[in-house]
Protein backbone atom coordinates (compact mmCIF):
# COMPACT_ATOMS: atom_id res chain seq x y z
CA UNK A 1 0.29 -4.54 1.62
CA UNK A 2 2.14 -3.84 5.01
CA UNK A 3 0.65 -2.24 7.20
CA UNK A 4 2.52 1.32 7.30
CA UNK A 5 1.76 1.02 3.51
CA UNK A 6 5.31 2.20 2.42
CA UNK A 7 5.16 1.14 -1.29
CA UNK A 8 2.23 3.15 -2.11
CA UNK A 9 4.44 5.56 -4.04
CA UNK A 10 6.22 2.42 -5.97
CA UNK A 11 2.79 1.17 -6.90
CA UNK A 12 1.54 5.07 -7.97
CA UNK A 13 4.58 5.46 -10.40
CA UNK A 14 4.77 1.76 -11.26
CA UNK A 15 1.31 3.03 -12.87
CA UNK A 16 -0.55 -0.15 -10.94
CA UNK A 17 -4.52 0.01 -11.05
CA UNK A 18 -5.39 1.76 -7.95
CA UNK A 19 -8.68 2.52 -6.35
CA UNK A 20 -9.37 4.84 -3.77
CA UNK A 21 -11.79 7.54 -2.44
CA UNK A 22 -12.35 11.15 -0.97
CA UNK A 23 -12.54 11.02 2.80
CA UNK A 24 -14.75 14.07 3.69
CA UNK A 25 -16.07 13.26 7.46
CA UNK A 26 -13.21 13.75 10.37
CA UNK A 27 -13.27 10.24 11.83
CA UNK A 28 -11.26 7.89 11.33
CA UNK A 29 -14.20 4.94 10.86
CA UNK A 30 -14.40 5.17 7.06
CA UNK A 31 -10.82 4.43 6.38
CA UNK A 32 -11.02 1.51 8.28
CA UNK A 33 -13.87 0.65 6.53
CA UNK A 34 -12.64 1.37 2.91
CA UNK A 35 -9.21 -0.65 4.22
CA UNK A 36 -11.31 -3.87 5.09
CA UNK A 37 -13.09 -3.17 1.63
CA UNK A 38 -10.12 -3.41 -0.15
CA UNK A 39 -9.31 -0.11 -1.28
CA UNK A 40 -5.71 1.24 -1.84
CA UNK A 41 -6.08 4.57 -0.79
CA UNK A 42 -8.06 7.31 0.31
CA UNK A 43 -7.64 10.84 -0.16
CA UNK A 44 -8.22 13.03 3.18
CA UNK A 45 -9.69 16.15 1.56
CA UNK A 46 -8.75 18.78 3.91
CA UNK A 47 -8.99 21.30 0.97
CA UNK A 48 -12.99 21.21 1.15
CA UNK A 49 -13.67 19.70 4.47
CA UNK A 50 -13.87 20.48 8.30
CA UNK A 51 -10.43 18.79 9.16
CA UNK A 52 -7.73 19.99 11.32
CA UNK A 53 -3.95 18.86 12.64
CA UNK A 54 -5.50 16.08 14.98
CA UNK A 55 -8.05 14.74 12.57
CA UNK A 56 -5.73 14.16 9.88
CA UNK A 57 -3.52 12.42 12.29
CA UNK A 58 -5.94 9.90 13.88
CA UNK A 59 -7.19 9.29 10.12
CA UNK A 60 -3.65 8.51 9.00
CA UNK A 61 -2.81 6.51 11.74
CA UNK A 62 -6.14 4.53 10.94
CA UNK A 63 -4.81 3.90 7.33
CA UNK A 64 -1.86 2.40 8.87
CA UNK A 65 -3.72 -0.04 10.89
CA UNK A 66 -5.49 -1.45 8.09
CA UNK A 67 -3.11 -1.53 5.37
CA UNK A 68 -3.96 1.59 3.30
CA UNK A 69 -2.30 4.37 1.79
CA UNK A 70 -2.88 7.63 2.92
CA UNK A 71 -2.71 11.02 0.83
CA UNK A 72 -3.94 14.05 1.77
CA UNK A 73 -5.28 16.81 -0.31
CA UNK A 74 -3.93 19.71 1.33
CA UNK A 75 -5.42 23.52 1.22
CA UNK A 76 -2.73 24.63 -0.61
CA UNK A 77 1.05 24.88 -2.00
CA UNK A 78 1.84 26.32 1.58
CA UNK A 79 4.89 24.39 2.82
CA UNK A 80 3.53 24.80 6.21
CA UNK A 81 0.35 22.41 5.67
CA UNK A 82 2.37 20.41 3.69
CA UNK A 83 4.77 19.76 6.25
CA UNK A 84 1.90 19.00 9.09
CA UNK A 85 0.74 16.40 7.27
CA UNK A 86 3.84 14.19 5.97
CA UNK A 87 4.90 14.41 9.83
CA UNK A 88 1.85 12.81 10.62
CA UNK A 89 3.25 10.19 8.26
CA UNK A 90 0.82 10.19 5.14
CA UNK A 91 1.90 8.46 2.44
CA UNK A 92 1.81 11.44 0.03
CA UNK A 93 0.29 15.27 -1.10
CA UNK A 94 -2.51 16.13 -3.27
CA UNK A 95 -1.81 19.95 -3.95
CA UNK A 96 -4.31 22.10 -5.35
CA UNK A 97 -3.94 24.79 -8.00
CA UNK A 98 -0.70 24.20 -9.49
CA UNK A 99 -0.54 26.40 -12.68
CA UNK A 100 2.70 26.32 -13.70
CA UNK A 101 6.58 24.68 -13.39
CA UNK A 102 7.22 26.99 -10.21
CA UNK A 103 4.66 25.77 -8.51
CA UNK A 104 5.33 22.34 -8.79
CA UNK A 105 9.05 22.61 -8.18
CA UNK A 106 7.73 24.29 -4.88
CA UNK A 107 5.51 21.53 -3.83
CA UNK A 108 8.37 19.14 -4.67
CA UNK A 109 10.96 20.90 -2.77
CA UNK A 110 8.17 21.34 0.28
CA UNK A 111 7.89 17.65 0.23
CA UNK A 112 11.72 16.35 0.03
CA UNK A 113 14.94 16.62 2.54
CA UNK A 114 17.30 15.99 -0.12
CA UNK A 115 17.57 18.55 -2.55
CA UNK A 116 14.35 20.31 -1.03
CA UNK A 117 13.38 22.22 1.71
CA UNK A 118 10.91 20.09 3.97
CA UNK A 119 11.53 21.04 7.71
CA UNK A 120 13.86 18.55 9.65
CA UNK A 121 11.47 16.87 12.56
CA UNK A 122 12.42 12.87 12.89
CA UNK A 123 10.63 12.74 16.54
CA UNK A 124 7.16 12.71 14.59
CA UNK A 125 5.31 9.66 13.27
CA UNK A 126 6.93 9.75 10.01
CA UNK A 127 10.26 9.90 11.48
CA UNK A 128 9.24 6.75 13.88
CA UNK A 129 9.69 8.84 17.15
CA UNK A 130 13.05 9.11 16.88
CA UNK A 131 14.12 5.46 16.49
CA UNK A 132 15.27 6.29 12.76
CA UNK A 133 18.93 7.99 12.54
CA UNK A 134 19.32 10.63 10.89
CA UNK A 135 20.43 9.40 7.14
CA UNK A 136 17.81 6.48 7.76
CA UNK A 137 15.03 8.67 8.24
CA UNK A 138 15.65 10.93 5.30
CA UNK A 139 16.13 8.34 2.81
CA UNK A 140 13.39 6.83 3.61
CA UNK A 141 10.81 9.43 3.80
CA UNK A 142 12.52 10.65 0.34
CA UNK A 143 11.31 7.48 -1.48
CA UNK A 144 7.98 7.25 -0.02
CA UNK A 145 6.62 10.69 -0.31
CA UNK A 146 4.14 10.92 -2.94
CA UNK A 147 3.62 14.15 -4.63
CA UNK A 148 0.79 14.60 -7.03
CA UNK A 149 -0.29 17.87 -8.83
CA UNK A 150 -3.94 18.68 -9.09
CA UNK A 151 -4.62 19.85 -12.41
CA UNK A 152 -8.00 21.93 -12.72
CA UNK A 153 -6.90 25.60 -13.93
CA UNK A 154 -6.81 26.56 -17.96
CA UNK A 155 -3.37 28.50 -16.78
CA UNK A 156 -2.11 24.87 -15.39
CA UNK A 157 -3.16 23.00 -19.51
CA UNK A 158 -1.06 25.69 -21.40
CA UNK A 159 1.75 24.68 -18.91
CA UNK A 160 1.08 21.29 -18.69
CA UNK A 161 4.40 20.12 -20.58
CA UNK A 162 6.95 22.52 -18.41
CA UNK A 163 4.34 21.24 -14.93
CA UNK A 164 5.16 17.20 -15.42
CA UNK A 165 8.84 18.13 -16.62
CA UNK A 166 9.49 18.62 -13.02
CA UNK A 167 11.63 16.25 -11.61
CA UNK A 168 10.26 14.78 -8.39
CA UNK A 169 6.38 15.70 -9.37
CA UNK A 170 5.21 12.05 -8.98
CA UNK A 171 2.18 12.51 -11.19
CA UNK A 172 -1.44 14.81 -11.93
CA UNK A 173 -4.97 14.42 -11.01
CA UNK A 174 -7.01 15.82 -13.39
CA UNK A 175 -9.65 18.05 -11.37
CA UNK A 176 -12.07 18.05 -14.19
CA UNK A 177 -14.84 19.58 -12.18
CA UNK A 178 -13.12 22.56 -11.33
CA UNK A 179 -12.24 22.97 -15.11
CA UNK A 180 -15.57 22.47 -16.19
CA UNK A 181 -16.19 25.60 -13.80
CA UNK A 182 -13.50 27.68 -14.90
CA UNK A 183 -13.96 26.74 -19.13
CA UNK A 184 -18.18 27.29 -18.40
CA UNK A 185 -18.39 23.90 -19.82
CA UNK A 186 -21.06 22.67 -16.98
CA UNK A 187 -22.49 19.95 -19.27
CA UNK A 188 -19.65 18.58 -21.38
CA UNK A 189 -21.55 20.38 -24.54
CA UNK A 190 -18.91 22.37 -25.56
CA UNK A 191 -16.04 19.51 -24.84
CA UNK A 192 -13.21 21.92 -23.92
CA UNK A 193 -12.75 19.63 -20.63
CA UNK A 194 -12.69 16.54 -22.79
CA UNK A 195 -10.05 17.94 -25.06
CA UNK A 196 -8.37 19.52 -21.87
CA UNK A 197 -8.28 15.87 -20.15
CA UNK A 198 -7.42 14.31 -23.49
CA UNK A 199 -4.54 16.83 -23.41
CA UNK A 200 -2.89 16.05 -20.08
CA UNK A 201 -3.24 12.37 -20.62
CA UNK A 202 -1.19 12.34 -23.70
CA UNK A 203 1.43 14.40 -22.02
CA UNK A 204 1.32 12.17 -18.99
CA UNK A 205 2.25 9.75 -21.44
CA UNK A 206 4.85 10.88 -22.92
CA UNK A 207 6.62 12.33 -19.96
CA UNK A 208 5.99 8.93 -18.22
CA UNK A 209 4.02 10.67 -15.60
CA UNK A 210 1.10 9.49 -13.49
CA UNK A 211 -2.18 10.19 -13.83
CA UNK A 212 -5.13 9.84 -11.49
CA UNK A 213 -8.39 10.97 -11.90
CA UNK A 214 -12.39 11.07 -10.66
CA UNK A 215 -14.62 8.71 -13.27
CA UNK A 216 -17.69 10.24 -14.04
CA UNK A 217 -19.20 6.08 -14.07
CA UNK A 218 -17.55 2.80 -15.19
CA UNK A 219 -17.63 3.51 -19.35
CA UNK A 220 -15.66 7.36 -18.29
CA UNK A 221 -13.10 5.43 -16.01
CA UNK A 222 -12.73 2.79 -18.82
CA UNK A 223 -12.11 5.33 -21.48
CA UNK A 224 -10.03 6.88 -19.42
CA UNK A 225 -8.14 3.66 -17.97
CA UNK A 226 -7.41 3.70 -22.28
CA UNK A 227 -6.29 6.67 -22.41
CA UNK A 228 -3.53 6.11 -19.94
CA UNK A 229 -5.07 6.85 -16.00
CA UNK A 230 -4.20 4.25 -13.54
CA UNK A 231 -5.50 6.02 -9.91
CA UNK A 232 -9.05 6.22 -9.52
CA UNK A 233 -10.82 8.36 -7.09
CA UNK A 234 -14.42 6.72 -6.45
CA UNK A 235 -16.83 9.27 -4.73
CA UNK A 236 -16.42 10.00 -1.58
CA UNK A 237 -17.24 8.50 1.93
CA UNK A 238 -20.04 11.04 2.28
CA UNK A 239 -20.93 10.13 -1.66
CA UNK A 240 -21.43 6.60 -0.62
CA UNK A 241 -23.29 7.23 2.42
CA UNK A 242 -25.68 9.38 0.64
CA UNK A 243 -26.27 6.48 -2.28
CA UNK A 244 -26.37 3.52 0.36
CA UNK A 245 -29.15 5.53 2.53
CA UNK A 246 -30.89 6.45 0.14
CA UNK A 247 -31.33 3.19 -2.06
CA UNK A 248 -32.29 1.61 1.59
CA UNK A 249 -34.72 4.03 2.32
CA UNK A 250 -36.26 3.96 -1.01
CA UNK A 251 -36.37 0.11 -1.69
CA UNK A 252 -37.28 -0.71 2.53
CA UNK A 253 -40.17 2.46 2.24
CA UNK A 254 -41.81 1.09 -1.06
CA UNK A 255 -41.69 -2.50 0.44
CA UNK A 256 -43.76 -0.96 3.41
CA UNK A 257 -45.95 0.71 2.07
CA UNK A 258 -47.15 -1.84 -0.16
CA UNK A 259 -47.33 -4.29 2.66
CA UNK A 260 -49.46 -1.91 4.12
CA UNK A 261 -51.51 -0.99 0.73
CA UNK A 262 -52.02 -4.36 0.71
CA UNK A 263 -53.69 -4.94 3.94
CA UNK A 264 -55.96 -1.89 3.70
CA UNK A 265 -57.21 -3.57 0.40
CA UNK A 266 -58.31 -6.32 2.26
């Protein structure tokens, strides 16, 4: 992996086993980190978390200097915040909410020069500060533009076959939390999200598509690894801050206290 990362698209529709997280806190520190760790990508989540123009830009910048690809959920379909961030130069879109086949043509077309309608900017990062020509710069930020749908509305699994028939839509991520909201399946009792998931897989299959999901634990991102997912979203940094400080504090607290039990029993 080079690192400006420019074949994290090939490896997303080559279907390649691919590991990455949520980034949630605006710093550019856990990227590094995750890069070091071996990661392939992280997901800059600026859908549910405090970022803005500058911190998505350090953090993609950061992803460059370690070798991993950067996508970035964005708030929206707007063109406009999916524009900010592929001139920072990230490596590809997470879009939420996209119900049907005009929505994803839209997020497509926001995304690509040719045949789309992404604004023309080659002085940015993406566009190397103006070393790339015109033609150059195009072309290339054409193939390595990554656009992924986010899945997680009933609306978007009755249009799921017309949503991955879009040409350019790269692949889905199956928001299965924000279906289990929407369906009032909490628990997984009722299994409308399991047949919902089981749904998009199969026609992620058979339209060739991508898919990329969250694993509930290793046996759900097996099943689902079966079933035809290849991008997995592992927690979050703030996820796996939260585990590491608390299995620290728990196992160094017990050991103290019972070194201290034990001397008072003396």
């Amino acid at each position: 992996m080079t690192s400006t990362s420019p074949n994290f698209r090939d490896r997303f529709l080559a279907q390649e086993r691919l590991f990455g997280t949520f980034l949630k806190i605006p710093a550019s520190m856990p990227a590094e980190i995750l890069g070091s760790l071996g990661f392939d990508f992280v997901v800059v989540d600026e859908e549910h978390s405090p970022f803005n123009r500058e911190t998505t830009d350090l953090i993609v910048l950061a992803c460059r200097a370690v070798g991993i690809g950067a996508v970035v959920r964005v708030q929206s379909p707007d063109p406009a915040g999916i524009l900010s961030v592929l001139d920072c130069g990230a490596d590809g879109i997470l879009v939420p909410h996209v119900t049907d086949a005009d929505t994803a043509r839209a997020i497509v077309a926001a995304a690509r020069y040719r045949r789309g309608k992404r604004g023309f900017a080659p002085t940015t990062r993406a566009g190397t500060f103006g070393a790339d020509n015109t033609t150059t710069h195009i072309t290339k930020q054409d193939a390595r533009v990554t656009v992924i749908a986010m899945i997680e509305d009933p609306e978007a699994i009755e249009n799921i076959d017309e949503i991955l028939a879009v040409e350019g839509l790269d692949g889905v991520f199956i928001g299965r939390g924000d279906l289990s909201v929407a369906y009032e399946d909490y628990d997984g009792s009722t299994g409308v999200v399991a047949k919902a998931t089981a749904r998009v897989q199969a026609a992620a299959k058979a339209k060739g598509k991508t898919v990329a999901i969250l694993p509930g634990g290793p046996e759900d991102a097996a099943a689902r690894a079966a079933d035809g997912a290849s991008a997995f979203i592992l927690s979050s940094d703030q996820g796996f801050l939260r585990a590491a400080a608390k299995g620290a504090h728990v196992s160094i607290s017990a050991a103290v206290n019972a070194a201290l039990k034990g001397q008072s029993d003396v």
